[in-house]
N, C-alpha and C. Protein backbone atom coordinates (compact mmCIF):
# COMPACT_ATOMS: atom_id res chain seq x y z
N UNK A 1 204.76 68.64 -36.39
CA UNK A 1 205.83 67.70 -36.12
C UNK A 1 207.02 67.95 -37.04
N UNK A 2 206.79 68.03 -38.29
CA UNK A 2 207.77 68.45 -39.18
C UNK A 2 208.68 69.40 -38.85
N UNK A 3 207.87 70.68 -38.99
CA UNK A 3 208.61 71.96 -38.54
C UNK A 3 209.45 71.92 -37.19
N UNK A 4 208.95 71.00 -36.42
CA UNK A 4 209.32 71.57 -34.87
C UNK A 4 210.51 70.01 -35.20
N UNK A 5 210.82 69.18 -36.31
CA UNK A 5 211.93 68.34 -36.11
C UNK A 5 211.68 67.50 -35.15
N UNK A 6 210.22 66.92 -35.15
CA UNK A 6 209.50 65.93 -33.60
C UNK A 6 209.42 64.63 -34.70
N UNK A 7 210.05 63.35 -34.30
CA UNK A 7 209.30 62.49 -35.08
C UNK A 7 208.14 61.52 -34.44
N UNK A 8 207.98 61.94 -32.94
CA UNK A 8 206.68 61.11 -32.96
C UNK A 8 205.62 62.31 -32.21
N UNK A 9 204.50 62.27 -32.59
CA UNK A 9 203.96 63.27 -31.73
C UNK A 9 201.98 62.54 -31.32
N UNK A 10 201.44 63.10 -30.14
CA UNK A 10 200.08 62.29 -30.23
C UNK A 10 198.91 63.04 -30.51
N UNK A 11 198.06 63.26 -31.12
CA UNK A 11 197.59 64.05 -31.77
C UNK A 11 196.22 63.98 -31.14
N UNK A 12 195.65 65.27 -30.38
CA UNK A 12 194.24 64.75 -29.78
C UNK A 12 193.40 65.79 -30.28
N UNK A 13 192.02 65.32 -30.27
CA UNK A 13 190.80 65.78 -30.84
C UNK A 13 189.93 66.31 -30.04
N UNK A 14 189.62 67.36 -28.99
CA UNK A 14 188.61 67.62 -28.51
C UNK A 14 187.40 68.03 -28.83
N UNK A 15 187.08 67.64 -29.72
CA UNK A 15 185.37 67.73 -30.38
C UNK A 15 184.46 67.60 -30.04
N UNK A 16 185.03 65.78 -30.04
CA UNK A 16 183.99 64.89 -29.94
C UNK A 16 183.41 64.75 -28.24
N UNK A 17 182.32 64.52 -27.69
CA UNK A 17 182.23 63.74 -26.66
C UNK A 17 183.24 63.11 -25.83
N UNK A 18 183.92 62.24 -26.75
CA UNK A 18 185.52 62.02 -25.55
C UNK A 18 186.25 62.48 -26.23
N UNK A 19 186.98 62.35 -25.71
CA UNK A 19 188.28 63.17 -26.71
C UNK A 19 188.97 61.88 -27.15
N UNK A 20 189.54 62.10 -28.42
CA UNK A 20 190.14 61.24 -29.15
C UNK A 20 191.52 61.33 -29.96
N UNK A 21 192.43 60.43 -29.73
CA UNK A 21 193.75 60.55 -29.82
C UNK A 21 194.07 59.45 -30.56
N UNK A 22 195.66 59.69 -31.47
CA UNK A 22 196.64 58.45 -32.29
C UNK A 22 197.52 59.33 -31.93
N UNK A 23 198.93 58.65 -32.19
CA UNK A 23 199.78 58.62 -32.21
C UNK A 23 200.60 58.60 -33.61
N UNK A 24 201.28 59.63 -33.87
CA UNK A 24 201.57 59.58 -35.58
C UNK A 24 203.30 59.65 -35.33
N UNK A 25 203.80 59.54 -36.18
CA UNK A 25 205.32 59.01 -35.98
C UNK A 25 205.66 59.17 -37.73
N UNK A 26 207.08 59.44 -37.91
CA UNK A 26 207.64 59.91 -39.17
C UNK A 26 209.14 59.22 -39.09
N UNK A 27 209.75 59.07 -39.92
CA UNK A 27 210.71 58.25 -40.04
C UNK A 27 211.73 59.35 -40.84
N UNK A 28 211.10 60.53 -41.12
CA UNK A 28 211.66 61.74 -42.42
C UNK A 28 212.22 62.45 -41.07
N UNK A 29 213.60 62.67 -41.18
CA UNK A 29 214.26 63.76 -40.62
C UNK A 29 214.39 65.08 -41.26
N UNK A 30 214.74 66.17 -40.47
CA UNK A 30 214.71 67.43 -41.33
C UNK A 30 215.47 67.45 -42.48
N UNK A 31 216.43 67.10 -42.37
CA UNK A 31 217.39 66.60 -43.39
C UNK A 31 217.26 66.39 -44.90
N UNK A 32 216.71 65.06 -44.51
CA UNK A 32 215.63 64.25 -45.85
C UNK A 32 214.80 65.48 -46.37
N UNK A 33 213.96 65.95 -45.28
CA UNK A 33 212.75 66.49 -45.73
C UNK A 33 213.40 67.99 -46.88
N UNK A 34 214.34 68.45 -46.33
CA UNK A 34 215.12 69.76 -47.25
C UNK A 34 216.32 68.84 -48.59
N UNK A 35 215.99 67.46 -48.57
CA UNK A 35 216.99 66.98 -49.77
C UNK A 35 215.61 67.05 -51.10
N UNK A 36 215.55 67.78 -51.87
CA UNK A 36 214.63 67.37 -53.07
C UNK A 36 214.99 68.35 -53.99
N UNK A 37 214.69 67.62 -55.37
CA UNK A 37 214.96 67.73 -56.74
C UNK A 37 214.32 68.56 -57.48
N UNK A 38 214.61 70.01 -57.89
CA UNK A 38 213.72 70.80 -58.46
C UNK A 38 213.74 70.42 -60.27
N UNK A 39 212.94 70.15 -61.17
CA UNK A 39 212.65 69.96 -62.46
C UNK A 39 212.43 71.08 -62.80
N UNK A 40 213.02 71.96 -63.68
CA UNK A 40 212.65 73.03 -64.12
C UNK A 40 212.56 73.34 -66.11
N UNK A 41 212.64 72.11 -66.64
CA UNK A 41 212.70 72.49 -67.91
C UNK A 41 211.78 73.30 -68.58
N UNK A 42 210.91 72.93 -68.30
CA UNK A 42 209.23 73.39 -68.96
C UNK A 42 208.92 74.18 -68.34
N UNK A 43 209.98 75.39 -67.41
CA UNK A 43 209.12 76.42 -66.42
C UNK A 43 209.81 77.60 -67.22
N UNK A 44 208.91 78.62 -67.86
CA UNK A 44 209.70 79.76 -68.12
C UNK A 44 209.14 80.91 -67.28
N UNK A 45 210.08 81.96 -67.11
CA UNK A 45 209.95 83.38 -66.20
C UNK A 45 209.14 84.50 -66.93
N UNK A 46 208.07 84.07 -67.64
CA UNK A 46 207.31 85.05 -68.31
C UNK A 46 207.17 86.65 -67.59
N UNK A 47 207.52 86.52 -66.35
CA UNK A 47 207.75 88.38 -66.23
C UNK A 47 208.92 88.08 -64.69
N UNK A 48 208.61 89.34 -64.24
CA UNK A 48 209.42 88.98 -63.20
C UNK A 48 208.84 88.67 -61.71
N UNK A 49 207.19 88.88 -61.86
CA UNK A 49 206.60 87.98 -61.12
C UNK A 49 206.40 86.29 -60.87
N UNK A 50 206.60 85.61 -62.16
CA UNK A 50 206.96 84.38 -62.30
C UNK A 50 208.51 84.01 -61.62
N UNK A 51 209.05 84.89 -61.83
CA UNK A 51 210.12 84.32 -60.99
C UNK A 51 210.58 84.34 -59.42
N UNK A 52 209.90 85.42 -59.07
CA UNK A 52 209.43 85.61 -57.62
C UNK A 52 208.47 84.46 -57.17
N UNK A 53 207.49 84.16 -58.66
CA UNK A 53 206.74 82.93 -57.39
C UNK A 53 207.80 81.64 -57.55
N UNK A 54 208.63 81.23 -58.52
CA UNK A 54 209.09 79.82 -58.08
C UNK A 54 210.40 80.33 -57.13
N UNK A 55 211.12 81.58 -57.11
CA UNK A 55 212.06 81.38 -55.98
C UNK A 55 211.65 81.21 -54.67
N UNK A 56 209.91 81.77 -54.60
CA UNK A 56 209.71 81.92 -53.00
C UNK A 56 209.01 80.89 -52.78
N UNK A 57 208.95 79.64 -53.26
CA UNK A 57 208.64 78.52 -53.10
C UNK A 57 209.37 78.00 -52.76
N UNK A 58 211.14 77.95 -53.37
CA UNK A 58 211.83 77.15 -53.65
C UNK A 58 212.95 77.71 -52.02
N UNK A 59 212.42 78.63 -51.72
CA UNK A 59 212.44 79.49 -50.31
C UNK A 59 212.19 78.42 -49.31
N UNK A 60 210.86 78.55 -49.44
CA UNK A 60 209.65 78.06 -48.55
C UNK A 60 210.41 76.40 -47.95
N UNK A 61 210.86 75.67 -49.13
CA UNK A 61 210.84 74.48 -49.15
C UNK A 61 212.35 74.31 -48.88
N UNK A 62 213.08 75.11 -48.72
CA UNK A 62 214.80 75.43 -48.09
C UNK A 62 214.56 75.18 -46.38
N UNK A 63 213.40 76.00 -46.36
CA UNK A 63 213.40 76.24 -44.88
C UNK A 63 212.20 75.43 -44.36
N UNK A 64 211.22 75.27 -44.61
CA UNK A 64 210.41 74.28 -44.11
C UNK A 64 210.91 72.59 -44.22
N UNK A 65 211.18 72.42 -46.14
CA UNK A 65 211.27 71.11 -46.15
C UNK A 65 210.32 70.73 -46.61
N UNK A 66 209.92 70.00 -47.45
CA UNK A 66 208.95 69.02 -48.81
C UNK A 66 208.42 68.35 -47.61
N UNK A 67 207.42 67.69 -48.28
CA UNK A 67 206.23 66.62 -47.48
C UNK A 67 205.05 67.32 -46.36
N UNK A 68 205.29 68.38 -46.46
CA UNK A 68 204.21 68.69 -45.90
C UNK A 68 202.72 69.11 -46.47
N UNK A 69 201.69 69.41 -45.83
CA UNK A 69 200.45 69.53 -46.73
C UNK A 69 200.63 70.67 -47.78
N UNK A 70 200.19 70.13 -48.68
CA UNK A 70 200.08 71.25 -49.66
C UNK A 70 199.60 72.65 -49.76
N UNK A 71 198.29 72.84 -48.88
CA UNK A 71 197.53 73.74 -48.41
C UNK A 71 198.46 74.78 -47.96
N UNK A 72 199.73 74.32 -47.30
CA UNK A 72 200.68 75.12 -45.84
C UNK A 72 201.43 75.63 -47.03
N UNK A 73 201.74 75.49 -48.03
CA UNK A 73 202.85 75.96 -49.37
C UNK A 73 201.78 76.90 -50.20
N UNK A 74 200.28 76.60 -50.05
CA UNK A 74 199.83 77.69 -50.98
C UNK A 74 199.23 78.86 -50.33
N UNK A 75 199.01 78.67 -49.31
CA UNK A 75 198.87 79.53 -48.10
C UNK A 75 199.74 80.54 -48.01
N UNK A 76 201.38 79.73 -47.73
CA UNK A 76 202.66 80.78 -47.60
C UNK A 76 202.97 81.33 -48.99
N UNK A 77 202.60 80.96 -50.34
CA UNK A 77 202.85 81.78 -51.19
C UNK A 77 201.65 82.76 -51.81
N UNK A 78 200.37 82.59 -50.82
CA UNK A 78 199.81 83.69 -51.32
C UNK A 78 200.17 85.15 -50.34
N UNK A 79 199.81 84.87 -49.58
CA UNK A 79 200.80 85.29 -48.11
C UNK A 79 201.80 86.52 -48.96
N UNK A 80 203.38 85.98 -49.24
CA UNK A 80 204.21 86.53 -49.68
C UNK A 80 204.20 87.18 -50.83
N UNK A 81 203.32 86.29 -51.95
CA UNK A 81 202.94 87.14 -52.87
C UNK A 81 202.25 88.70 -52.89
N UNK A 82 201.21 88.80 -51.67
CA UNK A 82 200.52 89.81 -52.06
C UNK A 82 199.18 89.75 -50.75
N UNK A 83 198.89 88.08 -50.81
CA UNK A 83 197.57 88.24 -49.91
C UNK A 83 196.68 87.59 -50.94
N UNK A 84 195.75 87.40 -50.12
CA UNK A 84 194.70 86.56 -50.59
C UNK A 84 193.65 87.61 -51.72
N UNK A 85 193.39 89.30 -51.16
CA UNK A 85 192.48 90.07 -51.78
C UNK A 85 193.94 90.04 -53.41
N UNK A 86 195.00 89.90 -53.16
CA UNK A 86 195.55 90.73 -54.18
C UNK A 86 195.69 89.53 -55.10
N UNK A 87 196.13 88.16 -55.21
CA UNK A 87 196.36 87.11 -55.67
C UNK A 87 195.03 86.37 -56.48
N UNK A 88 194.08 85.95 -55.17
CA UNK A 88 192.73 85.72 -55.87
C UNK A 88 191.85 86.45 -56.76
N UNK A 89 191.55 85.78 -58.04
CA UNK A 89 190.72 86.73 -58.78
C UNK A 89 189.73 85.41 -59.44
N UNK A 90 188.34 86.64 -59.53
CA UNK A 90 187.84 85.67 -60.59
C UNK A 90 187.95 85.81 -61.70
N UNK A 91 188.35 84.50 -62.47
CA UNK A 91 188.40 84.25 -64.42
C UNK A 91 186.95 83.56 -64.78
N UNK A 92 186.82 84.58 -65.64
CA UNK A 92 185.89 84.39 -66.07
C UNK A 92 186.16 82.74 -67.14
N UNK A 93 185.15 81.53 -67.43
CA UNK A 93 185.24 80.78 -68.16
C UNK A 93 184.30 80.85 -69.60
N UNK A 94 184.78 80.99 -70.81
CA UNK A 94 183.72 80.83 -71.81
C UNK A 94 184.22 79.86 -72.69
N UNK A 95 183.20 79.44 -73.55
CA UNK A 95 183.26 78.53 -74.72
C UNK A 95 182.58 79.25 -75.99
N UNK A 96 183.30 79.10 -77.32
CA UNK A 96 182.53 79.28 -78.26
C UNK A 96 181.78 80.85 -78.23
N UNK A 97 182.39 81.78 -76.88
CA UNK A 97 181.50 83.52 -76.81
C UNK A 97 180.21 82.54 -75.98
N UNK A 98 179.93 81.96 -75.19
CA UNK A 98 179.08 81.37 -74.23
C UNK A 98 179.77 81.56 -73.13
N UNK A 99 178.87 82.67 -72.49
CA UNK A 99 180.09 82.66 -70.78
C UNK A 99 179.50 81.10 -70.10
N UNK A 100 180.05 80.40 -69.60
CA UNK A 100 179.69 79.17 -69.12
C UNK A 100 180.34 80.02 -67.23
N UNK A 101 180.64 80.34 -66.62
CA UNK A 101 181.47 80.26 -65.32
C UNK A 101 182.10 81.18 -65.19
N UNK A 102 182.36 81.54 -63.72
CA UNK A 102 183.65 82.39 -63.25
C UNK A 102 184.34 81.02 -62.56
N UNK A 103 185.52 81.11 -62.24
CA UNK A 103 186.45 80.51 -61.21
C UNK A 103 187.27 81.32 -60.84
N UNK A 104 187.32 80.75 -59.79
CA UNK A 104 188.60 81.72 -58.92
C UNK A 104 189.62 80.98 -58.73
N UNK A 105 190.87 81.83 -58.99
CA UNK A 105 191.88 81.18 -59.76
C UNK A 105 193.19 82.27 -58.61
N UNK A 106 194.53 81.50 -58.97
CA UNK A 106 195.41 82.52 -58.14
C UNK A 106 196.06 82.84 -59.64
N UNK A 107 196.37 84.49 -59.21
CA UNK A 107 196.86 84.81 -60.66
C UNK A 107 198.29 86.40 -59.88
N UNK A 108 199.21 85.25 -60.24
CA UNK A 108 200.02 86.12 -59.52
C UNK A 108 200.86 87.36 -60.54
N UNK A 109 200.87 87.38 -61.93
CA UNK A 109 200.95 88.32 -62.79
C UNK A 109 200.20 88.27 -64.23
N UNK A 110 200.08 89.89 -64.32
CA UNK A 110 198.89 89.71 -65.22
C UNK A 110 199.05 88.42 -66.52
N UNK A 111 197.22 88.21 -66.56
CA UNK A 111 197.04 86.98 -67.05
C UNK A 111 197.67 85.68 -67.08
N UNK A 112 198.42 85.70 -66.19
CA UNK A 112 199.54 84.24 -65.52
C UNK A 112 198.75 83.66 -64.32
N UNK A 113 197.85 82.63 -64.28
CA UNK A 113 197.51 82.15 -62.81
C UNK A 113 198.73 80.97 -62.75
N UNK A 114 198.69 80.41 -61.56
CA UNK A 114 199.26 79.34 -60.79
C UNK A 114 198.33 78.40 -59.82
N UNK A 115 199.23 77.36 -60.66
CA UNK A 115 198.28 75.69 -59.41
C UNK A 115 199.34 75.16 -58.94
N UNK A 116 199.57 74.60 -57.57
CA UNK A 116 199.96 74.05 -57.19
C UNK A 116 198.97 72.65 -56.76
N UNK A 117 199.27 71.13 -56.81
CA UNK A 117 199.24 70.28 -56.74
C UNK A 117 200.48 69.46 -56.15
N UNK A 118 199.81 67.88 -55.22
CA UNK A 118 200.35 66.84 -55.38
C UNK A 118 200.40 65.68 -55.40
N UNK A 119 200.61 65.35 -57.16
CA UNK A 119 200.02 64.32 -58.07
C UNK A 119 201.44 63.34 -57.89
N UNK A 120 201.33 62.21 -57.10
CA UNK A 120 202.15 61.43 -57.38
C UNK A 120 202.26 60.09 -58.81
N UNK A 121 201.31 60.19 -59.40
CA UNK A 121 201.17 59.39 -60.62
C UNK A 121 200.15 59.90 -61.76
N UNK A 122 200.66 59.67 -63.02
CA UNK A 122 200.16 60.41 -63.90
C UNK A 122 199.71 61.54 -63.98
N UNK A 123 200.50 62.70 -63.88
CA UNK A 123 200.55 64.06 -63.93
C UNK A 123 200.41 64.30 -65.47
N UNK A 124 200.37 63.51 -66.10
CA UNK A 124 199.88 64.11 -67.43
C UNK A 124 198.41 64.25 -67.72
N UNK A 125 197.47 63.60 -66.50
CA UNK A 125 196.12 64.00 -66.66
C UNK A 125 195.74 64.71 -66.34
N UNK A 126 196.50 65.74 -65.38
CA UNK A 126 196.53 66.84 -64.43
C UNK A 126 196.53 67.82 -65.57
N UNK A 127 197.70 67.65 -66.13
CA UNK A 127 198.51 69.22 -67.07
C UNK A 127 197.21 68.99 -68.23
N UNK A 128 197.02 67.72 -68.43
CA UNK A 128 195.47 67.15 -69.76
C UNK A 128 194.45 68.78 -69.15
N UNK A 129 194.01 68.54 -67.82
CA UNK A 129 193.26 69.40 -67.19
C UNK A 129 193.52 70.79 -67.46
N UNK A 130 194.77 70.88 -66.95
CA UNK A 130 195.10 72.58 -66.73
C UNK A 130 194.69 73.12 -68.15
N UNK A 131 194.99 72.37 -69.47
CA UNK A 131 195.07 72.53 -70.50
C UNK A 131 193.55 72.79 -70.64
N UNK A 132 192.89 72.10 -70.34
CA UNK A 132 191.56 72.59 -70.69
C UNK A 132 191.12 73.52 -70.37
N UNK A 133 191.19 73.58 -69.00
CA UNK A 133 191.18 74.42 -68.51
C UNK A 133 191.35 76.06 -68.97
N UNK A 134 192.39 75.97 -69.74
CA UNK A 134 193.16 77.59 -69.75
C UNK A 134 192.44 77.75 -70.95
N UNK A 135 192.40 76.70 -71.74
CA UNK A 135 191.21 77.29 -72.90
C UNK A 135 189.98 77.85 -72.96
N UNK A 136 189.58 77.82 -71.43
CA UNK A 136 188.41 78.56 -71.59
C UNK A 136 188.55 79.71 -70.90
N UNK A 137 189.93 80.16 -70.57
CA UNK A 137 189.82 81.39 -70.39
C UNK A 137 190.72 82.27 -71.10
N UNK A 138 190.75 83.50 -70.71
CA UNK A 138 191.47 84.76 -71.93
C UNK A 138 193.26 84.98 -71.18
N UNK A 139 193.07 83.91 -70.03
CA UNK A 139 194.71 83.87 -69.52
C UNK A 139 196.05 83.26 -70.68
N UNK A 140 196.56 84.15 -70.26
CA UNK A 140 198.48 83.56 -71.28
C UNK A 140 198.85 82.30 -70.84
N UNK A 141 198.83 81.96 -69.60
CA UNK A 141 199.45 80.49 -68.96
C UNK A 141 199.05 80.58 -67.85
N UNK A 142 199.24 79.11 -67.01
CA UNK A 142 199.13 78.63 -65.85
C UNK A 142 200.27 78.29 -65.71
N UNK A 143 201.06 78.55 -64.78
CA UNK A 143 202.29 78.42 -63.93
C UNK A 143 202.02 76.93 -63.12
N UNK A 144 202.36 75.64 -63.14
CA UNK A 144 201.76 74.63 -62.19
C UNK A 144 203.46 74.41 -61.89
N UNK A 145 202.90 73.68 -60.71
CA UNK A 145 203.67 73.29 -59.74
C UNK A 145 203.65 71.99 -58.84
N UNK A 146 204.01 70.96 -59.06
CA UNK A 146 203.60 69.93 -59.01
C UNK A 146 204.44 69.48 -57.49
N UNK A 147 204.05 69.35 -56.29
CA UNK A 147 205.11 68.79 -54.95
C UNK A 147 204.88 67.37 -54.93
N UNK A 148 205.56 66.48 -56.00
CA UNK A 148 205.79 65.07 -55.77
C UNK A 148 206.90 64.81 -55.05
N UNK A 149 206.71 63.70 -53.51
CA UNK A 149 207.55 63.69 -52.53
C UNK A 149 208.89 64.60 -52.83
N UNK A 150 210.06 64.23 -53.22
CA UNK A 150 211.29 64.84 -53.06
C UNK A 150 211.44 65.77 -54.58
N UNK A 151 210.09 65.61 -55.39
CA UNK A 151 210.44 65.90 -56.62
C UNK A 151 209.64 67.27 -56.98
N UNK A 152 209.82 68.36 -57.47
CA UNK A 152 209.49 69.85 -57.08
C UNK A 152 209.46 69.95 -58.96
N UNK A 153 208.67 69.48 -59.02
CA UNK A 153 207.92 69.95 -60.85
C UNK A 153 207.70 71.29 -61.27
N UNK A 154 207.95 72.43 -62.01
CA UNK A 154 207.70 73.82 -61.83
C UNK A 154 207.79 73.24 -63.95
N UNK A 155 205.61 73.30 -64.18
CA UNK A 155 205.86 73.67 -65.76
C UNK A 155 205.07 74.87 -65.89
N UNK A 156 205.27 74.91 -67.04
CA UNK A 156 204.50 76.49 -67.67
C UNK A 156 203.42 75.78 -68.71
N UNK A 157 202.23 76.26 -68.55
CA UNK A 157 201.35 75.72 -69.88
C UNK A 157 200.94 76.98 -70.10
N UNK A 158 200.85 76.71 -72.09
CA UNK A 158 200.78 78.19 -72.35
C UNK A 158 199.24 77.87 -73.29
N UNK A 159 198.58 78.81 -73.16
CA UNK A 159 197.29 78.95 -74.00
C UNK A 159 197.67 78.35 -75.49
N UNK A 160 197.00 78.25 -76.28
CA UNK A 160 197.38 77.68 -77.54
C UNK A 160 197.37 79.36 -78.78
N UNK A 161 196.70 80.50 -78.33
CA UNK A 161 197.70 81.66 -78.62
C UNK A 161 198.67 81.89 -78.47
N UNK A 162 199.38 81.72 -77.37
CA UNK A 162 200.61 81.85 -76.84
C UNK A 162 201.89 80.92 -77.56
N UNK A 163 201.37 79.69 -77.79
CA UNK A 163 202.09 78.69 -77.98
C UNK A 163 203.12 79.30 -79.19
């Protein structure tokens, strides 16, 4: 509905036994949806892959327009980045020289992964996270990216080596 500039559309389910339908409706014109506020203080361009990923976001969201699922923005920037084999990797997690985990993480230049999220309240428990997060691995930073409605968050958290 977004993309195609539809604001009411009826949405049916053929799954189930009967088929099942609503009716969903938006009040956001394309307009609205391409007016939003990029925050960039806390984002630095640690190579020149970092800066390729927030312009081709900041792309993405020129021409699509904010509010849509989040999934559809990390999708199109793994996509452009490289692809899913080239982007996804596993990081290894340890504590203390205890391997505890791998995770798979998007890591779009060396030792730089990226999260995208969207946290409309208290995003400081989020970045609390990332933070922990990065400590247990041998990465430089996490690139996050926060899509609160009109508001386009781009910070950098840096390992506490790094710092």
């Amino acid at each position: 509905m977004f993309l195609l500039g539809i604001p009411r559309a009826k949405l049916l389910n053929f799954r189930p036994a009967k088929i099942h339908g609503k009716i969903l409706a938006t009040s956001l014109t394309p307009e609205a949806r391409r007016y939003f506020n990029v925050i960039s203080e806390r984002w630095k361009d640690l190579t020149p892959a970092c800066a390729a990923l927030r312009q081709t976001l900041c792309d993405l969201l020129q021409d699509w327009g904010a509010f849509l699922e989040i999934v559809l923005y990390q999708e199109a920037l793994i996509h452009f980045l490289g692809g899913r084999s080239h982007i996804e990797q596993s990081v290894s997690l340890r504590r203390n020289e205890l391997d505890l985990s791998a995770q798979r993480m998007l890591i779009h230049a060396p030792g730089i992964a990226f999260r995208l999220t969207a946290v409309t309240q208290d995003q400081r428990h989020v970045e609390s996270h990332l933070h922990r997060l990065l400590a247990l691995t041998n990465l430089k930073a996490i690139q996050w990216i926060n899509l609160n409605h009109a508001r386009i968050e781009f910070t950098t958290i840096f390992s506490k080596a790094e710092e």
